[in-house]
N, C-alpha and C. Protein backbone atom coordinates (compact mmCIF):
# COMPACT_ATOMS: atom_id res chain seq x y z
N UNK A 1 -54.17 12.09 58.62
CA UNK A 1 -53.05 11.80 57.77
C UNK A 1 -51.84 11.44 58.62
N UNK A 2 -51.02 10.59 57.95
CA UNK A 2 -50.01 10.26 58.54
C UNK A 2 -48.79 11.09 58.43
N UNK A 3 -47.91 11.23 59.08
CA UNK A 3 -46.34 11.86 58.96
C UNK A 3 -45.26 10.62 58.50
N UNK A 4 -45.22 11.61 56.99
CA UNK A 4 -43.96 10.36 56.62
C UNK A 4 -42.18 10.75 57.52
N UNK A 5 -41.98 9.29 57.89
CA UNK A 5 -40.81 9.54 58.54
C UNK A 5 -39.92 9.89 57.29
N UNK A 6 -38.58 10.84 58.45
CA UNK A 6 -37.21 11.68 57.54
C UNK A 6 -36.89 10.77 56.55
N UNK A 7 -36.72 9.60 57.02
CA UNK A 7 -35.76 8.34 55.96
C UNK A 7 -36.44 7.96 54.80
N UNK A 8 -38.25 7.95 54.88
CA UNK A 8 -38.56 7.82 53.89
C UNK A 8 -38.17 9.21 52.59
N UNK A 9 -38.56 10.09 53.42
CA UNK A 9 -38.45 11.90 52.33
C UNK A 9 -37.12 11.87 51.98
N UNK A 10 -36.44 11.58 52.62
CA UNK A 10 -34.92 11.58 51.89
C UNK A 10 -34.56 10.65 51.10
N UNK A 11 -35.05 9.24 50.72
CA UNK A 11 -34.66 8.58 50.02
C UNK A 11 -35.22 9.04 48.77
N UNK A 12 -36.97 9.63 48.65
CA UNK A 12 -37.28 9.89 47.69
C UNK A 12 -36.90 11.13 47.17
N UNK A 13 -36.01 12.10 47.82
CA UNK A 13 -35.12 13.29 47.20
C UNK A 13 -33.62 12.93 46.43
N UNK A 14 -33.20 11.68 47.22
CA UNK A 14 -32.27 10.95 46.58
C UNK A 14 -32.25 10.36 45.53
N UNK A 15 -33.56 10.12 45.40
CA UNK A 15 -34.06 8.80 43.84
C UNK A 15 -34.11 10.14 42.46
N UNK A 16 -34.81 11.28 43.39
CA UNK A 16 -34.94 12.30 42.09
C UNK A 16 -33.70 13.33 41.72
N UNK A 17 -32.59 13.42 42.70
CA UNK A 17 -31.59 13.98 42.47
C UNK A 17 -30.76 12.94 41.97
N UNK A 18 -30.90 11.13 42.27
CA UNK A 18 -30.28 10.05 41.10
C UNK A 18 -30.94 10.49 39.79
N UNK A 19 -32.34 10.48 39.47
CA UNK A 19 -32.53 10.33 38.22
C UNK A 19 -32.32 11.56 37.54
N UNK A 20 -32.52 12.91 38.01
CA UNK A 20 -31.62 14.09 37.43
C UNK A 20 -30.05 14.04 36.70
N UNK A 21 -29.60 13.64 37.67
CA UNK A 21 -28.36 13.32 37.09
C UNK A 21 -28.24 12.37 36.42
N UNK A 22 -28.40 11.17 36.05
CA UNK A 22 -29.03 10.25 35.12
C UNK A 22 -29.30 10.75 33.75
N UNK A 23 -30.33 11.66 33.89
CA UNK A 23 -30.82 12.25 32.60
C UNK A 23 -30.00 13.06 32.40
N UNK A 24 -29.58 14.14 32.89
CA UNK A 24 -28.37 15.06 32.37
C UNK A 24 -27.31 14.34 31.78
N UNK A 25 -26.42 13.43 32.35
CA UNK A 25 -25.40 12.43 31.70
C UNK A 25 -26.01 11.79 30.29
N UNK A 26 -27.17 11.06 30.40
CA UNK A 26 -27.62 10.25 29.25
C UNK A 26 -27.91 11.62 27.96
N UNK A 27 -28.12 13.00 28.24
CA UNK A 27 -28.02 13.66 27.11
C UNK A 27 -27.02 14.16 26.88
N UNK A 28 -25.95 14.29 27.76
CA UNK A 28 -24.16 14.97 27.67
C UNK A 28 -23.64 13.76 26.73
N UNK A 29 -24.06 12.38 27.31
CA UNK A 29 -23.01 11.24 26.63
C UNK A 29 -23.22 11.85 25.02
N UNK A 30 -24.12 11.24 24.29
CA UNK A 30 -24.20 11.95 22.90
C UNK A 30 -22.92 12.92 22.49
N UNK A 31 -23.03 13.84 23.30
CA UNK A 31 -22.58 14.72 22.71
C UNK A 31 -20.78 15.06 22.67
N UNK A 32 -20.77 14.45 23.95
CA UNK A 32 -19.19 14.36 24.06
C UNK A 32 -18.78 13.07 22.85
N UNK A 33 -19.57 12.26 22.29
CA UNK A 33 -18.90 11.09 21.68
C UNK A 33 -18.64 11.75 20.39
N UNK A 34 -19.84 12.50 20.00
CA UNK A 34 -19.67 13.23 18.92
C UNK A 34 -18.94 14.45 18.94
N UNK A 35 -18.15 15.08 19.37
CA UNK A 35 -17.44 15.83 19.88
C UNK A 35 -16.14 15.58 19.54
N UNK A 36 -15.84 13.99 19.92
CA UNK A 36 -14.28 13.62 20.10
C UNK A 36 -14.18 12.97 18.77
N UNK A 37 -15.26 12.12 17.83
CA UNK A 37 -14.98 12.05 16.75
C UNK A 37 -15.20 12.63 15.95
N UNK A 38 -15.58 14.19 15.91
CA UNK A 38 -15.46 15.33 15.13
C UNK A 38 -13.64 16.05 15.48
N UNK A 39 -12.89 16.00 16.55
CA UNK A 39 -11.64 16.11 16.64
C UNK A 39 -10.79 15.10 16.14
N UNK A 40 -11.11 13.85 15.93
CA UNK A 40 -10.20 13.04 15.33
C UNK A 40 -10.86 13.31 14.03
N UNK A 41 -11.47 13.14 13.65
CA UNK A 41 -11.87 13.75 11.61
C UNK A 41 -10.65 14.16 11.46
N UNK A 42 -10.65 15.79 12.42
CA UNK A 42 -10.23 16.89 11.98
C UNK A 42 -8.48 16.41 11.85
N UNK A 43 -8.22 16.29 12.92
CA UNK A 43 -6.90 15.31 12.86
C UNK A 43 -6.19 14.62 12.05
N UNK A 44 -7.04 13.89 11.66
CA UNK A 44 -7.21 12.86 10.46
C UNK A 44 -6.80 13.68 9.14
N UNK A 45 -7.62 14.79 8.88
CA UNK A 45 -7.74 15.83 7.20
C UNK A 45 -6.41 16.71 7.62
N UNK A 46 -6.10 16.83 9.26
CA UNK A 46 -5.27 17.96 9.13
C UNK A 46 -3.63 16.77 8.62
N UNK A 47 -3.65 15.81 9.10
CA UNK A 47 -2.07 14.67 8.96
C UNK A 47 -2.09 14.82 7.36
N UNK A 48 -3.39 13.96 6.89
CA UNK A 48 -3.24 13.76 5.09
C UNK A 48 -3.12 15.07 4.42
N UNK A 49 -3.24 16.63 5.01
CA UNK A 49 -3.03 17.70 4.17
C UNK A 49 -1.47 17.76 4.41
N UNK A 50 -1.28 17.84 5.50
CA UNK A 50 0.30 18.31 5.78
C UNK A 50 1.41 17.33 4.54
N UNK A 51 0.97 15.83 4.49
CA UNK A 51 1.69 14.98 3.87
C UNK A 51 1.39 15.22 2.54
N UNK A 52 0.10 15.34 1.91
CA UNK A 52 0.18 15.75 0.66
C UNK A 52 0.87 17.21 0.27
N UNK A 53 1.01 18.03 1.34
CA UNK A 53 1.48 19.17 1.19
C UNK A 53 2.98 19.38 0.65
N UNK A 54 3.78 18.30 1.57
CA UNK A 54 5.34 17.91 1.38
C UNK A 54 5.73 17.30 0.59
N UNK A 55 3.91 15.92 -0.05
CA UNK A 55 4.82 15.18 -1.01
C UNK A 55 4.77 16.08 -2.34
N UNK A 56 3.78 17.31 -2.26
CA UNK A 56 3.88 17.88 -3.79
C UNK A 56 5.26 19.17 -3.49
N UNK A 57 5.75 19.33 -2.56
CA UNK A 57 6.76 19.79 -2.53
C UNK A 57 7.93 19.34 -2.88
N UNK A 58 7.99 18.26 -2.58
CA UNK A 58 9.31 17.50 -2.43
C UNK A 58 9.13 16.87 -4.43
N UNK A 59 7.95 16.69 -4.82
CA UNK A 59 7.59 16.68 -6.54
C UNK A 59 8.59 17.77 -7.11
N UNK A 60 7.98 18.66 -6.74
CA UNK A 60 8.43 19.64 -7.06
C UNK A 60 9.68 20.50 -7.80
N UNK A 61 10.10 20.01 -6.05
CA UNK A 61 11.56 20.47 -6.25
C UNK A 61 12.31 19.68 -6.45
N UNK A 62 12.31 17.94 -6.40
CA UNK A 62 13.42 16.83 -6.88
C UNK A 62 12.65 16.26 -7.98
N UNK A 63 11.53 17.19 -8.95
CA UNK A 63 11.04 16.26 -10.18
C UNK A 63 12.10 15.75 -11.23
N UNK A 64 12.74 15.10 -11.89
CA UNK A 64 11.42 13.43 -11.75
C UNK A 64 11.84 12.68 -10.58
N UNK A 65 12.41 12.60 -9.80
CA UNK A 65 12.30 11.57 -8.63
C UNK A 65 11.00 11.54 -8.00
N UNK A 66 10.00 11.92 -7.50
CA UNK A 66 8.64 11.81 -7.52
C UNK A 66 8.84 12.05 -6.12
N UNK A 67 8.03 11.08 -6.06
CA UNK A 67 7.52 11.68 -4.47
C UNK A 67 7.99 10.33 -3.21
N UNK A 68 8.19 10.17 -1.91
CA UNK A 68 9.15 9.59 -1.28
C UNK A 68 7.97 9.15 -0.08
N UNK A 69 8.57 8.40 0.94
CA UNK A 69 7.31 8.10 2.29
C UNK A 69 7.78 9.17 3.28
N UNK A 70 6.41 8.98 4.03
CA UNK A 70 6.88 10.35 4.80
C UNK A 70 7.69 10.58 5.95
N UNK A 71 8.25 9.12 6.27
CA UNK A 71 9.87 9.08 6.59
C UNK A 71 10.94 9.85 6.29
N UNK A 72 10.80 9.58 4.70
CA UNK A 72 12.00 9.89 4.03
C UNK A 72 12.20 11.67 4.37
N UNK A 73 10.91 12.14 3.76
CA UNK A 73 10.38 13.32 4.25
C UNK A 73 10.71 14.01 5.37
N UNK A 74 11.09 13.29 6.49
CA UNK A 74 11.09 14.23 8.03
C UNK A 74 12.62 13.77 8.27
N UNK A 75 12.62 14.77 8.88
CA UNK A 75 14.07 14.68 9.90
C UNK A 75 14.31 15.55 10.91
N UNK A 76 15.70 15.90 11.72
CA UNK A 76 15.49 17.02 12.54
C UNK A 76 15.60 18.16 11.83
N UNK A 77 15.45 18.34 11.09
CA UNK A 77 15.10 19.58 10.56
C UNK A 77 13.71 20.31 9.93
N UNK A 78 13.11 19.46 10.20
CA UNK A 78 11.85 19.87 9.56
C UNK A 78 11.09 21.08 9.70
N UNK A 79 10.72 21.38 8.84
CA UNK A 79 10.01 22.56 8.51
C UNK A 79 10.78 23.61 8.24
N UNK A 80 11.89 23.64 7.51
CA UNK A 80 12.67 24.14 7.04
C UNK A 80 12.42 24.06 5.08
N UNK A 81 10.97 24.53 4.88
CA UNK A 81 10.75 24.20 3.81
C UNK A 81 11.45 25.25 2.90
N UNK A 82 11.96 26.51 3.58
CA UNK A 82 12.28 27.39 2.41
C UNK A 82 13.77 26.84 2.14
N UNK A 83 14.39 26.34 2.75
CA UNK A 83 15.64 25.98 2.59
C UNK A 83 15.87 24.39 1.86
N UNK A 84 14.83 23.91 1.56
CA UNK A 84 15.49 22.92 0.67
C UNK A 84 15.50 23.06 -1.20
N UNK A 85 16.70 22.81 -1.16
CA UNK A 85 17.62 22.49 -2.23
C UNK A 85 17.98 21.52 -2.71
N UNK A 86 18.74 20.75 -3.86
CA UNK A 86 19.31 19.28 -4.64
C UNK A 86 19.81 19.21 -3.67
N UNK A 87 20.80 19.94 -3.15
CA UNK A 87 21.70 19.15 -1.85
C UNK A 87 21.37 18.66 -0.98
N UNK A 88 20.07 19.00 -0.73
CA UNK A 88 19.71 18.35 0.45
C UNK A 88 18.34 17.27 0.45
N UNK A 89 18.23 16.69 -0.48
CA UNK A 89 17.18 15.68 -1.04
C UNK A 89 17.47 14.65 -0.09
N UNK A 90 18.46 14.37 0.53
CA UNK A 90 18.37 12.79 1.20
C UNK A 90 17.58 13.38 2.97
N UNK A 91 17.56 14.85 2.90
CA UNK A 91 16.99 14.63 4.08
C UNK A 91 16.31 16.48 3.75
N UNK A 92 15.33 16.35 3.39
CA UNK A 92 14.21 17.27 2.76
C UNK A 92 13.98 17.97 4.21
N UNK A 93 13.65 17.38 5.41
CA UNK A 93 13.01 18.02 6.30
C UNK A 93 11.04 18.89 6.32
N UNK A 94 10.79 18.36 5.12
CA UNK A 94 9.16 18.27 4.82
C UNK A 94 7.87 18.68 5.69
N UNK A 95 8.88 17.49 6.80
CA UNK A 95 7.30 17.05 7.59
C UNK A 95 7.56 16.94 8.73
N UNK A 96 6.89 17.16 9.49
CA UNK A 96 7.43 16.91 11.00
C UNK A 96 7.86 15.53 11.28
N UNK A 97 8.69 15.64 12.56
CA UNK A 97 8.64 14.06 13.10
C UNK A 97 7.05 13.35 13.46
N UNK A 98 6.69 14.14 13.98
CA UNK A 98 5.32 13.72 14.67
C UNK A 98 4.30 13.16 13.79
N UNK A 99 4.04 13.66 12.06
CA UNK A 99 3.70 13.81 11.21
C UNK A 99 4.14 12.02 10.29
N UNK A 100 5.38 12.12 10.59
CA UNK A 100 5.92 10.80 10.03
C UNK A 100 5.87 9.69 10.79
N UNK A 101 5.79 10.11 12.17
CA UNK A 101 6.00 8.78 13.59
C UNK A 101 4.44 8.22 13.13
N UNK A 102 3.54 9.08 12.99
CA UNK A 102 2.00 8.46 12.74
C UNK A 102 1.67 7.52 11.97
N UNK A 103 2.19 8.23 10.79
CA UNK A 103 1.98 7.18 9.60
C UNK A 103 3.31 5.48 9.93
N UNK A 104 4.38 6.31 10.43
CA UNK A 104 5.05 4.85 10.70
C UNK A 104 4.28 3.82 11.55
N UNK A 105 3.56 3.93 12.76
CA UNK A 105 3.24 3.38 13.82
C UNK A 105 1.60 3.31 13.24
N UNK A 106 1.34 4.09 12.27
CA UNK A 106 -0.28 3.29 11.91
C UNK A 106 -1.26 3.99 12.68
N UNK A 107 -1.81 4.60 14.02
CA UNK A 107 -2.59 4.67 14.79
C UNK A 107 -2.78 6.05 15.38
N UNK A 108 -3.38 6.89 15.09
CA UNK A 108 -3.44 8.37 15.86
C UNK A 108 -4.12 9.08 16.16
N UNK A 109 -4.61 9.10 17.18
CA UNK A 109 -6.06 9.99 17.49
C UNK A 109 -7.55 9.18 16.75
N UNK A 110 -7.75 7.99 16.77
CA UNK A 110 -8.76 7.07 16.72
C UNK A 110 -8.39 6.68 15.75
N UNK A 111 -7.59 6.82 14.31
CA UNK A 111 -7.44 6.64 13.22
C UNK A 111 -6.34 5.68 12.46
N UNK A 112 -6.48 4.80 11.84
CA UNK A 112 -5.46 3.77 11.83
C UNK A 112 -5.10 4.84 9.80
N UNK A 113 -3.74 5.12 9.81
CA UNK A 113 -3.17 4.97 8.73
C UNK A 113 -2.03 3.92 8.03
N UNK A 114 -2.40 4.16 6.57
CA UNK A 114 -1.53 3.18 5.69
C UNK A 114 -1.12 4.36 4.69
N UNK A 115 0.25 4.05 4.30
CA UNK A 115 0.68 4.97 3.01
C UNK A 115 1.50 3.90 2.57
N UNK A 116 0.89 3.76 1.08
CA UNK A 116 1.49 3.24 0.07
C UNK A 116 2.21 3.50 -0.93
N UNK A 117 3.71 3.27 -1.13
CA UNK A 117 4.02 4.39 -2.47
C UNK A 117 3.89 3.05 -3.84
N UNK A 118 3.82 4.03 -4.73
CA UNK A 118 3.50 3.83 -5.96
C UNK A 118 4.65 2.90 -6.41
N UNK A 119 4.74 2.74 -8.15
CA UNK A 119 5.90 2.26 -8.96
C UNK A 119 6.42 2.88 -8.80
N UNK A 120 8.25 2.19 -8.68
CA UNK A 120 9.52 3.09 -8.35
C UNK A 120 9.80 4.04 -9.65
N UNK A 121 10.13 5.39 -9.84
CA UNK A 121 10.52 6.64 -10.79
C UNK A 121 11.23 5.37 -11.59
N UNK A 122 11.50 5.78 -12.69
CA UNK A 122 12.68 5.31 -13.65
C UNK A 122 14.42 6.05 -13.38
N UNK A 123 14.18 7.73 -13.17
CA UNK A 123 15.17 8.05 -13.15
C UNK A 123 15.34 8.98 -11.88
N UNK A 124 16.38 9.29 -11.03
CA UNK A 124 16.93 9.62 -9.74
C UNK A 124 16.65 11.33 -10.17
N UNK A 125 16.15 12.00 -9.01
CA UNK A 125 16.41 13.25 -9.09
C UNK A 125 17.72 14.05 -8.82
N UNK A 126 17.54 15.47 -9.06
CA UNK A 126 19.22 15.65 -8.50
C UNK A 126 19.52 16.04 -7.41
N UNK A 127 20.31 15.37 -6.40
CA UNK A 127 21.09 15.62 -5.61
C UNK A 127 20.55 14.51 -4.41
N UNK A 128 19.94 13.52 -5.41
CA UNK A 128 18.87 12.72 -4.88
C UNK A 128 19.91 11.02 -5.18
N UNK A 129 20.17 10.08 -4.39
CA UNK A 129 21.06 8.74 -4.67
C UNK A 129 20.09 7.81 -5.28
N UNK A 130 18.68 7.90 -4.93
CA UNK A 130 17.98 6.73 -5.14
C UNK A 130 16.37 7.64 -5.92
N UNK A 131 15.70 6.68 -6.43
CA UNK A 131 14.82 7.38 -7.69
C UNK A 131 13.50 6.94 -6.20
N UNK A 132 12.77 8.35 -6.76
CA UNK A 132 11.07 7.94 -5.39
C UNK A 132 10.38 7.26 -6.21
N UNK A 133 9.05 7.59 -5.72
CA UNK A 133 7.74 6.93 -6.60
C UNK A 133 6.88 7.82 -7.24
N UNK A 134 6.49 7.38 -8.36
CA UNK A 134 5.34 7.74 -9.56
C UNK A 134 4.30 7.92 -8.32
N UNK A 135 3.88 7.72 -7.58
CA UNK A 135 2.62 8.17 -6.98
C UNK A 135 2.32 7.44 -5.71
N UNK A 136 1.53 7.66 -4.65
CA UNK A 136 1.16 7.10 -3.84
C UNK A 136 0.17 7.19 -3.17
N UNK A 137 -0.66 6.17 -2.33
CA UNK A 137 -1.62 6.81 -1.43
C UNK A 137 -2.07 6.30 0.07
N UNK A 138 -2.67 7.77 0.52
CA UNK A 138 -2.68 7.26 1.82
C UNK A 138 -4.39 7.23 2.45
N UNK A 139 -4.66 6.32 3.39
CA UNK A 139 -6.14 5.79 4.04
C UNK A 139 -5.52 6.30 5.35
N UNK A 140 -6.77 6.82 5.73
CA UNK A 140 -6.86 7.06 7.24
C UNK A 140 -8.41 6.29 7.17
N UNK A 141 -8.38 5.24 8.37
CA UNK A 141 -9.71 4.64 8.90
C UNK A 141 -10.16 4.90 10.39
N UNK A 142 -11.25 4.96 10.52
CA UNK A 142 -11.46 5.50 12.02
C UNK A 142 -11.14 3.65 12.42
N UNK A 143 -10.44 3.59 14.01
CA UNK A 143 -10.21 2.35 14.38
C UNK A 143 -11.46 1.95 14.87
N UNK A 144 -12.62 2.75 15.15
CA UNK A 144 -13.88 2.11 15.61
C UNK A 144 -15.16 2.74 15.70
N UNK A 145 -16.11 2.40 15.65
CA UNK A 145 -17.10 3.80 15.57
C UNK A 145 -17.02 4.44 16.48
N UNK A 146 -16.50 4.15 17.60
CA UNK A 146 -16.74 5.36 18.74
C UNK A 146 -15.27 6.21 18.30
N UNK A 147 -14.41 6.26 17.48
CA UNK A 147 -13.25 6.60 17.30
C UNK A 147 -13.49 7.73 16.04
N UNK A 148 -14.53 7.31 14.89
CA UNK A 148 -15.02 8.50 14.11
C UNK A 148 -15.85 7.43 13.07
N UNK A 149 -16.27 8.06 12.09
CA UNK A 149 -17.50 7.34 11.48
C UNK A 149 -17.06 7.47 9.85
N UNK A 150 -16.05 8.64 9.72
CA UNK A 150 -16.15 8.56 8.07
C UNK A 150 -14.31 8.19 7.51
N UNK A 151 -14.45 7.29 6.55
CA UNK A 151 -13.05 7.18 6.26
C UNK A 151 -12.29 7.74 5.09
N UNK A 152 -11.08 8.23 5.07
CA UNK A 152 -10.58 9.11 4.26
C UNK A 152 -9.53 8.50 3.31
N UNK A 153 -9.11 8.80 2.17
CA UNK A 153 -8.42 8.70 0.88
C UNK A 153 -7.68 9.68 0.31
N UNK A 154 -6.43 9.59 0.00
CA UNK A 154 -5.51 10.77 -0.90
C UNK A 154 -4.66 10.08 -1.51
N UNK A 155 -4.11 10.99 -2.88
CA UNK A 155 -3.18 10.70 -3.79
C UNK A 155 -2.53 11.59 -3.96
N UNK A 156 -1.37 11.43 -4.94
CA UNK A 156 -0.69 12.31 -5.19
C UNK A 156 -1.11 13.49 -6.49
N UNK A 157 -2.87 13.20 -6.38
CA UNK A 157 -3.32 14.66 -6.66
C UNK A 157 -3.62 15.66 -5.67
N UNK A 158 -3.38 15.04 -4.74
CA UNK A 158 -3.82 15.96 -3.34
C UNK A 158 -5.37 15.99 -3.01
N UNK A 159 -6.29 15.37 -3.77
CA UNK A 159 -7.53 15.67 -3.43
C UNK A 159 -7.87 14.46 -2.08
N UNK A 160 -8.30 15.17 -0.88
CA UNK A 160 -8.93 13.99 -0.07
C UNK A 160 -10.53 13.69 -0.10
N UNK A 161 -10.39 12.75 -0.32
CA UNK A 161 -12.14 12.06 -0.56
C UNK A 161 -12.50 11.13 0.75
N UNK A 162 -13.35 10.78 0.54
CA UNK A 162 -14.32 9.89 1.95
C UNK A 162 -14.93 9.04 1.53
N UNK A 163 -15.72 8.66 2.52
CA UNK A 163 -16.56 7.48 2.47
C UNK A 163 -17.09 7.38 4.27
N UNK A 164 -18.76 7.49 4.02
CA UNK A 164 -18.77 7.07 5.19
C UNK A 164 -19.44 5.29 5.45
N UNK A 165 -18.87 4.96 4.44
CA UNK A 165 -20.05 3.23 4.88
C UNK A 165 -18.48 2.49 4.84
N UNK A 166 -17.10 2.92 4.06
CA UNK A 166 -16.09 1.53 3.59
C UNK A 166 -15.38 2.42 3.75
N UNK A 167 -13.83 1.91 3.45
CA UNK A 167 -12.67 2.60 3.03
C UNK A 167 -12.68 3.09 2.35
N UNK A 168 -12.47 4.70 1.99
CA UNK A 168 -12.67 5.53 0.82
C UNK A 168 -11.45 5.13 -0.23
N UNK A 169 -11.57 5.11 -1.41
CA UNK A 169 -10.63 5.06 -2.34
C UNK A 169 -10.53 6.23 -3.23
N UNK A 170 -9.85 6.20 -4.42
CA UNK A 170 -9.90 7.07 -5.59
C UNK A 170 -11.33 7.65 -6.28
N UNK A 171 -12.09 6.42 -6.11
CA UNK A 171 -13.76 6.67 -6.62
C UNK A 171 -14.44 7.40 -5.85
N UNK A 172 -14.18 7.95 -4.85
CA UNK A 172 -14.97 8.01 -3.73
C UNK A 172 -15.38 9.57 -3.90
N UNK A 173 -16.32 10.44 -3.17
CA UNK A 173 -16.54 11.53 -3.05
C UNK A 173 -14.96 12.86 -2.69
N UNK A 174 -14.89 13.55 -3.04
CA UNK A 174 -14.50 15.07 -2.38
C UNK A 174 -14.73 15.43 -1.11
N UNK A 175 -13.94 15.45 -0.29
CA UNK A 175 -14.35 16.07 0.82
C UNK A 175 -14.51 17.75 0.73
């Protein structure tokens, strides 16, 4: 028998410590993809709760002026929910900045949002200059499949629904 030279034995310890690692990565990838679009979901349900949370607050307490964008909603004061009052309707403090910068700019954590408000109120609430909206709603879409897979829907019933094949609408399932 022959003696295999060093250079050959080491290349073939190299090829099997390449394809080890190879295979370990090719079953990690999976899982990290699904991983990060199970954190943007979550992301996603946690933005549309917080906003439906403020706009049935802000219902609430300036009814009938309805409900407002979630601009209108934030300011530096936010989260100062026990303290709003009529007097202070032009700047509610609702929602966070961070909360409102999202929906302004569309794009957050894989997820493209739109919020639409409804027909304008007929009549101004009090302590309120300008009348909100009868209703509104907001889509969160994953921006890509590697970004998340199911897309989300809310109104100003607060219920969020899905869809995992289209844009979820009003028809759509319960999450």
């Amino acid at each position: 028998m022959k003696k295999q030279s060093g250079f050959g034995v080491l290349l073939i310890e190299m090829l099997v410590v390449a394809f080890c690692i190879l295979l370990l990565f090719s079953i990690s990838v999976p899982s990290v993809v699904k991983l990060a679009q199970t954190n943007n979901q979550n992301d996603a349900i946690t933005i549309l709760r917080s906003i439906n949370k403020s706009e049935g607050w802000f219902f609430r307490v300036y009814n009938p002026d309805g409900y407002q964008t979630p601009q209108y909603l934030a300011n530096a004061q936010a989260g100062a929910i026990g303290t709003v009052t009529a007097q202070n309707c032009q700047t509610p403090g609702l929602l966070g900045p961070q909360d409102a910068s999202v929906i302004q700019t569309g794009n957050y954590s894989g997820y493209r949002y739109v919020f639409t408000p409804g027909t304008t109120a007929t009549t101004t609430g009090p302590g309120c200059t300008s009348p909100g909206y009868i209703s509104y709603t907001l889509v969160a879409d994953p921006i890509s499949t590697a970004s998340g897979t199911t897309h989300f829907f809310t109104d100003q019933t607060g219920v969020i629904r899905f869809s995992l094949s289209a844009s979820a609408n009003a028809g759509s399932p319960a999450w």
